[in-house]
C-alpha atoms as a PDB file:
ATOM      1  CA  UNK A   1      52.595 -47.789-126.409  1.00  0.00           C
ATOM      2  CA  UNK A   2      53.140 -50.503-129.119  1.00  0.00           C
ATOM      3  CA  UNK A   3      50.171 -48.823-131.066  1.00  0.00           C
ATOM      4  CA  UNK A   4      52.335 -45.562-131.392  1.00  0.00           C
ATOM      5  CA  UNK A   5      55.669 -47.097-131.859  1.00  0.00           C
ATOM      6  CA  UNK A   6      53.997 -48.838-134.651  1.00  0.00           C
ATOM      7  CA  UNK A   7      52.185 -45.854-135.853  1.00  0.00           C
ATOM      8  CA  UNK A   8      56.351 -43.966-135.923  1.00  0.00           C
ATOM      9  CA  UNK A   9      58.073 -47.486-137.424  1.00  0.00           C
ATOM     10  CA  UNK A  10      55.558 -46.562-140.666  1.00  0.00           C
ATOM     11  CA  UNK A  11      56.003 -43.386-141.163  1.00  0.00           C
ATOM     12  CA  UNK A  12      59.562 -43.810-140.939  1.00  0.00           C
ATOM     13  CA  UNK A  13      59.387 -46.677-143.100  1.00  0.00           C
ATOM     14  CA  UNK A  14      57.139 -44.638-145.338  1.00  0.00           C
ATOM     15  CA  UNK A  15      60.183 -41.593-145.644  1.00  0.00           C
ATOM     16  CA  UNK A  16      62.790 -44.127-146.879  1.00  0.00           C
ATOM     17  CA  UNK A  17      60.223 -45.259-149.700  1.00  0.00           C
ATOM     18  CA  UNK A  18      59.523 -48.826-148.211  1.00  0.00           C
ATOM     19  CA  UNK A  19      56.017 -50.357-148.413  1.00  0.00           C
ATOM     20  CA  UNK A  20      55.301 -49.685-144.615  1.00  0.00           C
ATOM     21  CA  UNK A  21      52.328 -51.892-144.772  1.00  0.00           C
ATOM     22  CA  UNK A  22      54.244 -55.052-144.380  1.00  0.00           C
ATOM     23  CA  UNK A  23      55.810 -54.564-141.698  1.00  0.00           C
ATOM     24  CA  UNK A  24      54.967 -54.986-137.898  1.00  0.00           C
ATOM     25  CA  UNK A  25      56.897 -55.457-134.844  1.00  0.00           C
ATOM     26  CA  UNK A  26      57.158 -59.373-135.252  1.00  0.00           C
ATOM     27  CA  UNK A  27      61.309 -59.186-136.159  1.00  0.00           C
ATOM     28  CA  UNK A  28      61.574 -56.822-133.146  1.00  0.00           C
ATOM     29  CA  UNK A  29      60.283 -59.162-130.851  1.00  0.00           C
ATOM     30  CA  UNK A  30      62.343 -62.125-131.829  1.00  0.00           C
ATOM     31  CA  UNK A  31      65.243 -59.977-132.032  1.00  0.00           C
ATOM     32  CA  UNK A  32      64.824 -58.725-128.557  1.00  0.00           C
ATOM     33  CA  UNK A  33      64.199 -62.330-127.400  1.00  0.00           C
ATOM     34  CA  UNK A  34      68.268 -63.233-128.669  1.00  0.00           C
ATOM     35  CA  UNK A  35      69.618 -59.868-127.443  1.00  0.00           C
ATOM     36  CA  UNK A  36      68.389 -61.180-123.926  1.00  0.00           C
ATOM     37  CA  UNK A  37      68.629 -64.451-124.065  1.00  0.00           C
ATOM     38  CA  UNK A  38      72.351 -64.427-125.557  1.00  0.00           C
ATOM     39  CA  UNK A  39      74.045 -61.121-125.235  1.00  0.00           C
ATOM     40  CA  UNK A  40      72.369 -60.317-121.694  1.00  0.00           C
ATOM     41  CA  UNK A  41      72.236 -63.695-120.493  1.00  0.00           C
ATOM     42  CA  UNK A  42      68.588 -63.718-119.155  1.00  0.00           C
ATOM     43  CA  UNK A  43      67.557 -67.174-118.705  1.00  0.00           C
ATOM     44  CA  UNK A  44      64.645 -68.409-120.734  1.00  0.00           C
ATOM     45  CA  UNK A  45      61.539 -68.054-117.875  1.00  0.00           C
ATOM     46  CA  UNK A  46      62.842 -64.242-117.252  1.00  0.00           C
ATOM     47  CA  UNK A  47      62.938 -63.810-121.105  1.00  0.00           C
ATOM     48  CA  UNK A  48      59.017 -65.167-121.609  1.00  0.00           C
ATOM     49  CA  UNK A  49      58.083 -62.735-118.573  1.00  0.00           C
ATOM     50  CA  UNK A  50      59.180 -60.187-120.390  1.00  0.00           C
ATOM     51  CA  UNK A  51      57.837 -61.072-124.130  1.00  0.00           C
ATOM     52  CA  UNK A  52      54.762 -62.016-122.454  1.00  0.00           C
ATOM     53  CA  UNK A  53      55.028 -65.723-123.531  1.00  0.00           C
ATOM     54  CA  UNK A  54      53.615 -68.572-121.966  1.00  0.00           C
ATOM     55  CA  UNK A  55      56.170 -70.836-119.855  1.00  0.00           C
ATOM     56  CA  UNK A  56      53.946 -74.095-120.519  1.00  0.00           C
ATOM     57  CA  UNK A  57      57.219 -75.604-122.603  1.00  0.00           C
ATOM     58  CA  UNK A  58      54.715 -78.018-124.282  1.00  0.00           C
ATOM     59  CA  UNK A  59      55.665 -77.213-128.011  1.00  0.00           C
ATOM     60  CA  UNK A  60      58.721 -75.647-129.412  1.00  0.00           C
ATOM     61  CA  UNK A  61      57.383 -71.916-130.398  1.00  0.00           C
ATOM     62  CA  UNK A  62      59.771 -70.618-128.169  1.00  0.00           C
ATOM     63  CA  UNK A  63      62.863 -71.872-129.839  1.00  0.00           C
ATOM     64  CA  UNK A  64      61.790 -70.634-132.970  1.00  0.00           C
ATOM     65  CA  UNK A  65      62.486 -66.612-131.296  1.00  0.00           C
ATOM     66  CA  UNK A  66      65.779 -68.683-130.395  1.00  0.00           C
ATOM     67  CA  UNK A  67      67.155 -70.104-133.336  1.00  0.00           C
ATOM     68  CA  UNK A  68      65.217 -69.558-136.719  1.00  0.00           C
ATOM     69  CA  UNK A  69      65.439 -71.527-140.033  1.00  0.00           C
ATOM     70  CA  UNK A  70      67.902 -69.535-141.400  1.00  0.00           C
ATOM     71  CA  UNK A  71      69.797 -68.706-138.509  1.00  0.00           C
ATOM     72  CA  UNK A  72      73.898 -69.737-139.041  1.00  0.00           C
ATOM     73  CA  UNK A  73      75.724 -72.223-135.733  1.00  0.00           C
ATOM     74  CA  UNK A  74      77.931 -69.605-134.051  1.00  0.00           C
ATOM     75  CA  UNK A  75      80.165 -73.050-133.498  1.00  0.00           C
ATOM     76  CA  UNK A  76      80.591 -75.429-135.935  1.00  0.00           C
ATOM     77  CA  UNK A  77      79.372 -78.765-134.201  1.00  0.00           C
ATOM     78  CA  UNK A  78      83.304 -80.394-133.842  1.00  0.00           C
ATOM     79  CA  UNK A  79      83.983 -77.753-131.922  1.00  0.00           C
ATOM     80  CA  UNK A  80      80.938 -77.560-129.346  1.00  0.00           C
ATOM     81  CA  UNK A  81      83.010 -79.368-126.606  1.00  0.00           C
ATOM     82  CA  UNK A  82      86.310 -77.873-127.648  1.00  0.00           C
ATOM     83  CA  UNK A  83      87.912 -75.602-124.245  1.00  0.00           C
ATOM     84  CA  UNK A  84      90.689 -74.643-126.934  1.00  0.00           C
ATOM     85  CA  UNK A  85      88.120 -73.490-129.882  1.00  0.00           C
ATOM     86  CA  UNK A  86      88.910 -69.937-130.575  1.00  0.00           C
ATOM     87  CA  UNK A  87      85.051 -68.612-131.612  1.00  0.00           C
ATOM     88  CA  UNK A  88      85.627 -65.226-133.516  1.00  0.00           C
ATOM     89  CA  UNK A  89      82.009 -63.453-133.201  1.00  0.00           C
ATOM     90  CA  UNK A  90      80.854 -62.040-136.167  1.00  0.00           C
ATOM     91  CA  UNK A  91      80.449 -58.053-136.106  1.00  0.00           C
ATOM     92  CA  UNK A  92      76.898 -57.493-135.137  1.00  0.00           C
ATOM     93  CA  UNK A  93      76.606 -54.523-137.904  1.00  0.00           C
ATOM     94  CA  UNK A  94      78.443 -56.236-140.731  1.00  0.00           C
ATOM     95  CA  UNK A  95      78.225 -59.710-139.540  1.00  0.00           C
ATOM     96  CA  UNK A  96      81.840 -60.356-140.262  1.00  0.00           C
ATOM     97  CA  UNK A  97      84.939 -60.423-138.486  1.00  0.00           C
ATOM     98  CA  UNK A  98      86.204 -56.945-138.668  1.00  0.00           C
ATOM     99  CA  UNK A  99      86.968 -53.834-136.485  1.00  0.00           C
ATOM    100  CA  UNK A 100      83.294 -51.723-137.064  1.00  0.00           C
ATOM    101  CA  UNK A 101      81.772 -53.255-134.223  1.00  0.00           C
ATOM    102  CA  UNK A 102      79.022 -50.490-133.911  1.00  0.00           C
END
């Protein structure tokens, strides 16, 4: 249940020192939004079925679990049309171009 993953996440938290209390399962949820949407490939209606989001695409919520503020391009805009653009994905542990790839 979310309650009890929760209920672990702080008490693991709480064993590394961190202030447990501010923290919740809000970054989970928008990072399991762009592991689906991007890396699996869902398409955005089978994505809110599983987050539990509305489909009513009346406002742009949504594309905030998408793309956030601080989220980086992963093209630079020149290159969005490019066939020949060689995109080098950043590692996902590191998030540089190296060999980790963990």
């Amino acid at each position: 249940s979310v309650e009890m993953f929760i209920e672990v996440l702080h008490y693991l938290l709480a064993d590394t020192g961190r202030r447990w209390y501010k923290y919740g399962t809000h970054s989970f949820r928008r990072g399991g939004f762009q592991y689906l949407y991007i890396e699996r490939r869902w398409n955005l209606v089978s994505v809110c079925d599983w987050g539990g989001w509305s489909l009513a695409f009346d406002n742009l919520t949504i594309v905030w679990y998408l793309h956030g503020v601080f989220d980086t391009s992963h093209y630079p805009r020149d290159q969005l049309m490019n066939p020949n653009y060689e995109h080098h994905q950043a590692c996902g542990y590191c998030n540089r171009s190296c060999a980790c790839q963990r």
